[in-house]
C-alpha atoms as a PDB file:
ATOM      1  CA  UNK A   1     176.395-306.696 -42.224  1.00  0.00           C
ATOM      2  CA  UNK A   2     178.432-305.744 -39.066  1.00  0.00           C
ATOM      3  CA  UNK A   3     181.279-304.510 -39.056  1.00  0.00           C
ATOM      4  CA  UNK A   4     184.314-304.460 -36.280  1.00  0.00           C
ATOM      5  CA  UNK A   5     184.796-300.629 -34.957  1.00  0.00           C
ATOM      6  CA  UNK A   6     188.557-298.738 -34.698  1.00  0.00           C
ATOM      7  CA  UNK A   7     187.962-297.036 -31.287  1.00  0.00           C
ATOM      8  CA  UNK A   8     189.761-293.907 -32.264  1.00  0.00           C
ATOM      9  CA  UNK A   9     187.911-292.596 -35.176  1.00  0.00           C
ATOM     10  CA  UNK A  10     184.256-293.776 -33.469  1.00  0.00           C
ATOM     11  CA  UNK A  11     185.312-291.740 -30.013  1.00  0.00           C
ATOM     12  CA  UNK A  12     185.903-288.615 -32.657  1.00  0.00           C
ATOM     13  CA  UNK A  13     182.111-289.379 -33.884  1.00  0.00           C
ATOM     14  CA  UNK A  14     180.761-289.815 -30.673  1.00  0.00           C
ATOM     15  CA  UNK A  15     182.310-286.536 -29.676  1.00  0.00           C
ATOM     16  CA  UNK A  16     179.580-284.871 -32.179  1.00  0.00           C
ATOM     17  CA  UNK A  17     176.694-285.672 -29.876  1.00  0.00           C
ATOM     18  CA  UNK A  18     176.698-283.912 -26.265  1.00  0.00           C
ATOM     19  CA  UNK A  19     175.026-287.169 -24.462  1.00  0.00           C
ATOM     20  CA  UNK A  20     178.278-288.920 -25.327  1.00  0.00           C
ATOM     21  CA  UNK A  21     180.529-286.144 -24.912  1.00  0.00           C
ATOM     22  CA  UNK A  22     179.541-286.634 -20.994  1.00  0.00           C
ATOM     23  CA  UNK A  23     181.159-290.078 -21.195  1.00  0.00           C
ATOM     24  CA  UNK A  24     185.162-290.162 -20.300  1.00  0.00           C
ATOM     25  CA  UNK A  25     187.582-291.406 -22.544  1.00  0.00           C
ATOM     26  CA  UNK A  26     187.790-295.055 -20.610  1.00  0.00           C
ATOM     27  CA  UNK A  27     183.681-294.772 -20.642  1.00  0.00           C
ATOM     28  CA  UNK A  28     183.787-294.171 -24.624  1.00  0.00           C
ATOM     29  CA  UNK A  29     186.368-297.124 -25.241  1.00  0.00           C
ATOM     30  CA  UNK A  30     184.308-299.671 -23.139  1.00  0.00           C
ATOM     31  CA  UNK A  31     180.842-298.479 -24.819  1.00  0.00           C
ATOM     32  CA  UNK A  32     183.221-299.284 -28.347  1.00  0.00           C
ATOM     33  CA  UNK A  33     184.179-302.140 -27.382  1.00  0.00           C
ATOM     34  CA  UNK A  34     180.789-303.541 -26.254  1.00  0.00           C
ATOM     35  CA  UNK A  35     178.752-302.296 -29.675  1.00  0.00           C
ATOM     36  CA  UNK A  36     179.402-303.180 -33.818  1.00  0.00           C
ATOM     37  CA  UNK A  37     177.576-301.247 -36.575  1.00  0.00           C
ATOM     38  CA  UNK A  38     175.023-302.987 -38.925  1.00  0.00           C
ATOM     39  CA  UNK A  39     173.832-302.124 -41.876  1.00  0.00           C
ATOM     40  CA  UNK A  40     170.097-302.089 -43.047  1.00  0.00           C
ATOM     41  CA  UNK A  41     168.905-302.126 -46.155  1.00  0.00           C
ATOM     42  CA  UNK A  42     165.381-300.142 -47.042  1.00  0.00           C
ATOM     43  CA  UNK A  43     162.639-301.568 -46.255  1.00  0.00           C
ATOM     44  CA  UNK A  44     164.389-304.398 -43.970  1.00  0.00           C
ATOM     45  CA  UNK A  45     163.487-304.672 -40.264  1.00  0.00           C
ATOM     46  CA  UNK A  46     165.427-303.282 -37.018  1.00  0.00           C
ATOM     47  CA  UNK A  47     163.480-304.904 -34.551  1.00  0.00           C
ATOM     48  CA  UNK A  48     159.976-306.448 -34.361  1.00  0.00           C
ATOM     49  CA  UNK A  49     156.881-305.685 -31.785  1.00  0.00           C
ATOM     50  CA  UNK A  50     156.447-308.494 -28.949  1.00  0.00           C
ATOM     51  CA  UNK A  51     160.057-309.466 -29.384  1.00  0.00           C
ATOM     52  CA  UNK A  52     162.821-309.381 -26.329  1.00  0.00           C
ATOM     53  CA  UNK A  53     164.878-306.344 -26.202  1.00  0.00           C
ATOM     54  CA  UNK A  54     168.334-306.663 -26.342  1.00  0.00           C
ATOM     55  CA  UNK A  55     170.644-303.907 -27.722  1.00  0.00           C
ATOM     56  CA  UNK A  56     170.202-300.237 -27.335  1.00  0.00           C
ATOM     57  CA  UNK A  57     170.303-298.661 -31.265  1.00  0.00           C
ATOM     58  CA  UNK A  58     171.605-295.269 -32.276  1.00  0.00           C
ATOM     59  CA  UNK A  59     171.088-294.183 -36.117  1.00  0.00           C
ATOM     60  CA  UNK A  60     174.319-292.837 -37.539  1.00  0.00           C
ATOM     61  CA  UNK A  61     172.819-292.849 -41.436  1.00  0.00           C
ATOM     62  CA  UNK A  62     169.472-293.390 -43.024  1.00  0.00           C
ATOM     63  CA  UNK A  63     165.847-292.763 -41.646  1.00  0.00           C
ATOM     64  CA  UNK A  64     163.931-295.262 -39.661  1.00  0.00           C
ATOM     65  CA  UNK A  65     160.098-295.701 -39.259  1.00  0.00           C
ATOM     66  CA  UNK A  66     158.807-296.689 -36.186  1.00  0.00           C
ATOM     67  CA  UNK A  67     155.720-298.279 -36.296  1.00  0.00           C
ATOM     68  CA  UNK A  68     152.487-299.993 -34.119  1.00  0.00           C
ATOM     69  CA  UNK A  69     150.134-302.808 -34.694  1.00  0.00           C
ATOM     70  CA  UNK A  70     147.006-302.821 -33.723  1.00  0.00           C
ATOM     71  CA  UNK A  71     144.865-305.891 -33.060  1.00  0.00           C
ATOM     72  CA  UNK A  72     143.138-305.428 -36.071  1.00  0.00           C
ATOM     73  CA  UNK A  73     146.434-305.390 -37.944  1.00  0.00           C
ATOM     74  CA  UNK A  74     146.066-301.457 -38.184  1.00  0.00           C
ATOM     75  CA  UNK A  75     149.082-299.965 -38.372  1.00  0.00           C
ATOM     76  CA  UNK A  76     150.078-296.657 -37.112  1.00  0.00           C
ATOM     77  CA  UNK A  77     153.152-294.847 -37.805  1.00  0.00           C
ATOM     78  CA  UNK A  78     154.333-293.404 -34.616  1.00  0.00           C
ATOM     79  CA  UNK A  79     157.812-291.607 -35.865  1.00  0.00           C
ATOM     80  CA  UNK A  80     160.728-290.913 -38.083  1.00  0.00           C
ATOM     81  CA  UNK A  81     163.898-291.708 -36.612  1.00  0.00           C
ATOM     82  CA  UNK A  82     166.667-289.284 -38.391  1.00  0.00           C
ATOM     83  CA  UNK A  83     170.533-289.693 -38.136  1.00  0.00           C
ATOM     84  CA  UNK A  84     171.811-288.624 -34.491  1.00  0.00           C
ATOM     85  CA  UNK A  85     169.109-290.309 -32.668  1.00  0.00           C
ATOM     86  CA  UNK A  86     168.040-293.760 -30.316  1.00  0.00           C
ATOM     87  CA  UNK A  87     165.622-295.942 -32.029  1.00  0.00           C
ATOM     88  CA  UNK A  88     163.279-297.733 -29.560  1.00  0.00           C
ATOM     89  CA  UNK A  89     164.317-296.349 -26.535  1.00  0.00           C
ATOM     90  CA  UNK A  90     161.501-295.819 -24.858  1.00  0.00           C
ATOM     91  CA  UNK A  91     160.622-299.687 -25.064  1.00  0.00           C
ATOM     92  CA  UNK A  92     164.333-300.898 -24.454  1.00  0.00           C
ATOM     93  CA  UNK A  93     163.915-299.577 -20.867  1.00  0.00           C
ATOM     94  CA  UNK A  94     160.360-299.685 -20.369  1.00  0.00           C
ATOM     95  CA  UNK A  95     160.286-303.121 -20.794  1.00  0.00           C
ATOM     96  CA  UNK A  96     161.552-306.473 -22.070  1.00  0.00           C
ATOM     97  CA  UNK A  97     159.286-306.463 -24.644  1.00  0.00           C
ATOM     98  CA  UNK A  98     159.516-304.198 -27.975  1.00  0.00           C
ATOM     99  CA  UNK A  99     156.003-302.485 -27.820  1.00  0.00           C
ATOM    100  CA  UNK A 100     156.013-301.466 -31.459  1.00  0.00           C
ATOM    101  CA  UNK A 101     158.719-302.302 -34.469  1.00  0.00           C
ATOM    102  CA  UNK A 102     160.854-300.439 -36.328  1.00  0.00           C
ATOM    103  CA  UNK A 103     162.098-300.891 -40.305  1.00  0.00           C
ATOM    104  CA  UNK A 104     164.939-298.501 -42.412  1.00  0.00           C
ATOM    105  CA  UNK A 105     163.072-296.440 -45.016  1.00  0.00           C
ATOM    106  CA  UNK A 106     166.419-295.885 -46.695  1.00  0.00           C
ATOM    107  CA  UNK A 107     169.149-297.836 -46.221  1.00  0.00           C
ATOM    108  CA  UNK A 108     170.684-297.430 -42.861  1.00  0.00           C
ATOM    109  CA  UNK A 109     173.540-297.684 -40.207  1.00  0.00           C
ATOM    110  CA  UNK A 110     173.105-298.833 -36.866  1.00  0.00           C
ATOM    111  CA  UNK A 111     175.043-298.368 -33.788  1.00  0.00           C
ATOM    112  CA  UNK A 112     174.381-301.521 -31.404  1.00  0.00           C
ATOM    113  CA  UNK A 113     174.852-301.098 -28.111  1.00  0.00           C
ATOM    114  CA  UNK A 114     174.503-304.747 -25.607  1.00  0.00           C
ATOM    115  CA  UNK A 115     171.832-303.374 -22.897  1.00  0.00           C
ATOM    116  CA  UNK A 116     173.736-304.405 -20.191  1.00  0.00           C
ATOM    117  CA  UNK A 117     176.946-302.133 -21.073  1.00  0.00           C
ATOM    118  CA  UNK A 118     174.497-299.065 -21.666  1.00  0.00           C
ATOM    119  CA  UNK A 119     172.918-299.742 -18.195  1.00  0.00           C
ATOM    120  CA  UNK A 120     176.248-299.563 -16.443  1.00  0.00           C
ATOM    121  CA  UNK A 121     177.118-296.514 -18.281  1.00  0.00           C
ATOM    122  CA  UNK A 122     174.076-294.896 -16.710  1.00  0.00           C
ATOM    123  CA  UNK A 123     174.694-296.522 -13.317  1.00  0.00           C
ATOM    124  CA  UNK A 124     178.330-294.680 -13.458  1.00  0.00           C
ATOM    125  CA  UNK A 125     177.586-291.396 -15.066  1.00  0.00           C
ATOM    126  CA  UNK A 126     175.071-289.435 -13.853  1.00  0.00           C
ATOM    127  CA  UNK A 127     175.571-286.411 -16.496  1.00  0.00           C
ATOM    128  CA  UNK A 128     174.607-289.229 -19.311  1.00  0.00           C
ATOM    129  CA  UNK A 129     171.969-290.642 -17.432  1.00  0.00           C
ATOM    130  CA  UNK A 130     170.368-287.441 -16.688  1.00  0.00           C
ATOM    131  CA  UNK A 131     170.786-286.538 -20.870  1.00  0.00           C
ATOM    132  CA  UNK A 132     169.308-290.216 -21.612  1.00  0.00           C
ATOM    133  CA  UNK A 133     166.294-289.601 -19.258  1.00  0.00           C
ATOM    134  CA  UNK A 134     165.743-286.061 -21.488  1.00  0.00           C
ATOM    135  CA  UNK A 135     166.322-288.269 -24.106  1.00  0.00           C
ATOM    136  CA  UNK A 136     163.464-290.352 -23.677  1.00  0.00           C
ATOM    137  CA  UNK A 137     161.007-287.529 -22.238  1.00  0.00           C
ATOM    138  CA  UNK A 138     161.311-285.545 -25.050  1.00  0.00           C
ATOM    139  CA  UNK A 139     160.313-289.064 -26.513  1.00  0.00           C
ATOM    140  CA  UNK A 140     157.227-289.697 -24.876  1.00  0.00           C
ATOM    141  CA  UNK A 141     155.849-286.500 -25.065  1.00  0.00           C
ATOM    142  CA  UNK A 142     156.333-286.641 -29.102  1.00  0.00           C
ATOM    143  CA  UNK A 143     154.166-289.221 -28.873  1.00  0.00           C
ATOM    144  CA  UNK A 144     152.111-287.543 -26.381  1.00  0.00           C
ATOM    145  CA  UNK A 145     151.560-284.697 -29.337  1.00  0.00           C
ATOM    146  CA  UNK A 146     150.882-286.535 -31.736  1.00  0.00           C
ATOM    147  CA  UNK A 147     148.478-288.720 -29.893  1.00  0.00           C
ATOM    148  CA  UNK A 148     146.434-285.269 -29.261  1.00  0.00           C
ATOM    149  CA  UNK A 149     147.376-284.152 -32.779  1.00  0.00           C
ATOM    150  CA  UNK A 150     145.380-287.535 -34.066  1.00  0.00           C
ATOM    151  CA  UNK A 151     142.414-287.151 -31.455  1.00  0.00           C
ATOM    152  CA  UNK A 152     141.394-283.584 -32.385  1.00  0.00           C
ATOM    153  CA  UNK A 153     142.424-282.476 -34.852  1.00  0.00           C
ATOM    154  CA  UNK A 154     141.275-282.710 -38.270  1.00  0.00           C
ATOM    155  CA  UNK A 155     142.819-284.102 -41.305  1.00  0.00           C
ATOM    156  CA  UNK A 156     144.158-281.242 -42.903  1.00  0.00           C
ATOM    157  CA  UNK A 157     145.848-280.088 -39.799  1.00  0.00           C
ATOM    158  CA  UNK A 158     147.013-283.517 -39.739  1.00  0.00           C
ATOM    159  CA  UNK A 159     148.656-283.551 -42.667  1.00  0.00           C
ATOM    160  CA  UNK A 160     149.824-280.032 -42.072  1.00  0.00           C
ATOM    161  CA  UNK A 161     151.287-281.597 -38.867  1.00  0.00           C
ATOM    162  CA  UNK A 162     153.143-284.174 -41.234  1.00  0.00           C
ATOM    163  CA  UNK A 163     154.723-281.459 -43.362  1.00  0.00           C
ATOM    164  CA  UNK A 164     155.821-279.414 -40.926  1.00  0.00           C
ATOM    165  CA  UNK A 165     157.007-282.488 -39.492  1.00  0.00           C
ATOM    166  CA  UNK A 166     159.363-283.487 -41.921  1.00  0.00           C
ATOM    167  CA  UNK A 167     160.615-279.715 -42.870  1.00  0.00           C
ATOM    168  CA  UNK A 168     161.461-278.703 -39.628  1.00  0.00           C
ATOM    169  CA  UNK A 169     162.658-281.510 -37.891  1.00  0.00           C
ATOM    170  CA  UNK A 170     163.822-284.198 -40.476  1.00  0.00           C
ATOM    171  CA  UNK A 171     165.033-282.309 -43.330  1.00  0.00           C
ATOM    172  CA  UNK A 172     165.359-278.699 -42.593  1.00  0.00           C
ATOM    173  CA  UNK A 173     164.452-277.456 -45.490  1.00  0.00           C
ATOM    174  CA  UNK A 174     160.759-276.274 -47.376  1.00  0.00           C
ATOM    175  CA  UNK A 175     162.243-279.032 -50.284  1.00  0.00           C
ATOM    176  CA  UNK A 176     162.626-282.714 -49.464  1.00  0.00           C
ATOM    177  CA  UNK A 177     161.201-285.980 -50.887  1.00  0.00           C
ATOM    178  CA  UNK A 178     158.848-287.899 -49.365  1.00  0.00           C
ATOM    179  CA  UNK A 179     160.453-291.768 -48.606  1.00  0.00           C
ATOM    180  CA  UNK A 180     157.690-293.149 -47.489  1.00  0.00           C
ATOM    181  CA  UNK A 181     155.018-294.779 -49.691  1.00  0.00           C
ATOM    182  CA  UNK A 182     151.612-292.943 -49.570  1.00  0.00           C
ATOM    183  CA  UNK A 183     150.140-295.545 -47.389  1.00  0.00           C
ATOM    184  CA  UNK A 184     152.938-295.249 -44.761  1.00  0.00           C
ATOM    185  CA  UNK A 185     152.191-291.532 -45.140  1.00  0.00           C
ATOM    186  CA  UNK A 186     148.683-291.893 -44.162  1.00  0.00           C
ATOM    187  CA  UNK A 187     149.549-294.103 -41.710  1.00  0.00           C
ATOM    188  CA  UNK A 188     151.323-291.361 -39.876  1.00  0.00           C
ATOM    189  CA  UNK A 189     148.369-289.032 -40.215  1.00  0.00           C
ATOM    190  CA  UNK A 190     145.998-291.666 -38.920  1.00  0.00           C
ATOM    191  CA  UNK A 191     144.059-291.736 -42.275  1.00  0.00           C
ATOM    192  CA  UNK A 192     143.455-293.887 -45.102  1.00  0.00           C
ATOM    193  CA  UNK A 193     145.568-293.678 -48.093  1.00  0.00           C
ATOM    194  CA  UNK A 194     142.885-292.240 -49.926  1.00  0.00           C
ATOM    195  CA  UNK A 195     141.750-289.533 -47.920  1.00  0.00           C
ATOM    196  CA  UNK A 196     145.702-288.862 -47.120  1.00  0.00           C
ATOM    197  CA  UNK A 197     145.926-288.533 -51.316  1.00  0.00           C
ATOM    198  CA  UNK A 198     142.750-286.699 -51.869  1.00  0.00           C
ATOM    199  CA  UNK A 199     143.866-283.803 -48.910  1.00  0.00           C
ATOM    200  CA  UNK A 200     147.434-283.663 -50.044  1.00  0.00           C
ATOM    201  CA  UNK A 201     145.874-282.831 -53.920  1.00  0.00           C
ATOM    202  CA  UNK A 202     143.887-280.233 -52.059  1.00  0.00           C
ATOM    203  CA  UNK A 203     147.160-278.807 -50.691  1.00  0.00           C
ATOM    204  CA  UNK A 204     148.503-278.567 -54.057  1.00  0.00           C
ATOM    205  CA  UNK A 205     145.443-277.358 -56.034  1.00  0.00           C
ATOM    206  CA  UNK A 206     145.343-274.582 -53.139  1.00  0.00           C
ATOM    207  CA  UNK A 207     149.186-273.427 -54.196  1.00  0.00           C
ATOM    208  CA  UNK A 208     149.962-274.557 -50.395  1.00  0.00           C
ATOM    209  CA  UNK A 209     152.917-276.947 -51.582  1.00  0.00           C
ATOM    210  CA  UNK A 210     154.196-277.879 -55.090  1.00  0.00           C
ATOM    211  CA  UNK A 211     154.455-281.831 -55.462  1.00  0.00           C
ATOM    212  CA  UNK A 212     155.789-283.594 -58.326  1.00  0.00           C
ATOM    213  CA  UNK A 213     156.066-287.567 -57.413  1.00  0.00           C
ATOM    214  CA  UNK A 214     157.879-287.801 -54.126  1.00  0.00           C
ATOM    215  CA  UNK A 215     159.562-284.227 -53.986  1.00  0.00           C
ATOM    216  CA  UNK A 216     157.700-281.799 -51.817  1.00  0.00           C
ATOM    217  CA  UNK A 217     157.937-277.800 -51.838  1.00  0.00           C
ATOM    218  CA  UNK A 218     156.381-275.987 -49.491  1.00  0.00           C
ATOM    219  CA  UNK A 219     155.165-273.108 -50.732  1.00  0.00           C
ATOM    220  CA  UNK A 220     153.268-271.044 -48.096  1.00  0.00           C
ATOM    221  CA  UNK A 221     154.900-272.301 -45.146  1.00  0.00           C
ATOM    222  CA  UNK A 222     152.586-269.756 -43.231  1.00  0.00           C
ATOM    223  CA  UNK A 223     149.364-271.362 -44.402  1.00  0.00           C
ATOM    224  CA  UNK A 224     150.787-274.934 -43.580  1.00  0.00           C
ATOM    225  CA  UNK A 225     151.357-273.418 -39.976  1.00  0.00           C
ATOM    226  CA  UNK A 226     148.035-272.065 -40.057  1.00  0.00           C
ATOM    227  CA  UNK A 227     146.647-275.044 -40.518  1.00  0.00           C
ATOM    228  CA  UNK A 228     148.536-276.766 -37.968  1.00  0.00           C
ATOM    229  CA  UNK A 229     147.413-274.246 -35.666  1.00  0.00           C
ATOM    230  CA  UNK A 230     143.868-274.177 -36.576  1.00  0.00           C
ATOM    231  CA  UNK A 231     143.580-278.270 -36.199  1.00  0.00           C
END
């Protein structure tokens, strides 16, 4: 569903975030009035790989999964998009071509942004353009992690990698539930969904986390670390 946007109250919310705090008050309005909200429900798609990019999204609620597909139909999980941040980015200016898709994992609201009026924001304002290109390093070299993260190390760093992951950086917090089905969660170790289950079990034989369903405690954050480390 999309919904029209009252300029006032979204130039108060775009105030929260410092890559739009760069943008004047004429800068904000036009970016306003060039963009609508729409609302995802779980599970539904964003955008889809090897379609044409055309609008620039920013999460204001929900989680996103972004996602890649293989040409064996593999997929791999590449990230978890949480509220305050771009989804797809990175392929919205590298090409014209989505390189992977994305899909809401709860249900979700959408900031949509035409490409063309975020490209002449950039062209104008060099402050944001210099916070979008951080943007979108800090991007690529998430991937560029967890790329090396998947190459050497082993599973239980993997999946060590996964909780810390989601604690530090998603929820905050040593308690938070799992949205993801165990096969997505494997697919963003790079395992199967049975080894991801049988390792996870191992973490909570070992007293490493407490896990009851989808809720997730971590109970020796320093072992989880550890294990990161360790690879």
């Amino acid at each position: 569903m999309n919904k029209k946007l009252d300029i006032s109250s979204n130039i108060n919310w775009f105030n929260q975030y410092s890559f739009f705090r760069t943008l004047d008050t004429d800068e904000q309005t036009f970016l306003i009035a060039n963009s609508n909200k729409v609302n995802f429900d779980r599970c539904e798609v964003l955008f889809k790989q090897n379609t044409r990019t055309s609008h620039v999204m920013f999460l204001q609620s929900g989680l996103v999964k972004i996602f890649k597909k293989g040409k064996s139909k593999k997929r791999l999980a590449l990230k978890i998009i949480n509220p305050g941040n771009f989804v797809g980015l990175m392929s919205v200016f590298g090409d014209d071509i989505y390189q992977y898709s994305a899909s809401a994992i709860e249900d979700s609201e959408i900031f949509m942004t035409d490409r063309s009026t975020f490209l002449n924001l950039i062209k104008k304002n060099g402050d944001f353009a210099i916070d979008i290109i951080h943007t979108l390093c800090k991007d690529g070299l998430f991937i560029f992690d967890k790329l090396m993260s998947q190459t050497y190390k082993h599973l239980p760093g993997r999946i060590a990698d996964v909780l810390l992951y989601f604690s530090q950086d998603i929820y905050k917090s040593h308690v938070f539930e799992f949205q993801l089905t165990r096969k997505e969660l494997a697919e963003l170790c790079g395992t199967t969904k049975e080894s991801f289950i049988r390792t996870i079990n191992e973490f909570k034989n070992d007293k490493i986390i407490n896990l009851n369903g989808r809720k997730v405690e971590i109970v020796s954050m320093n072992l989880v670390k550890i294990l990161s480390d360790l690879g």
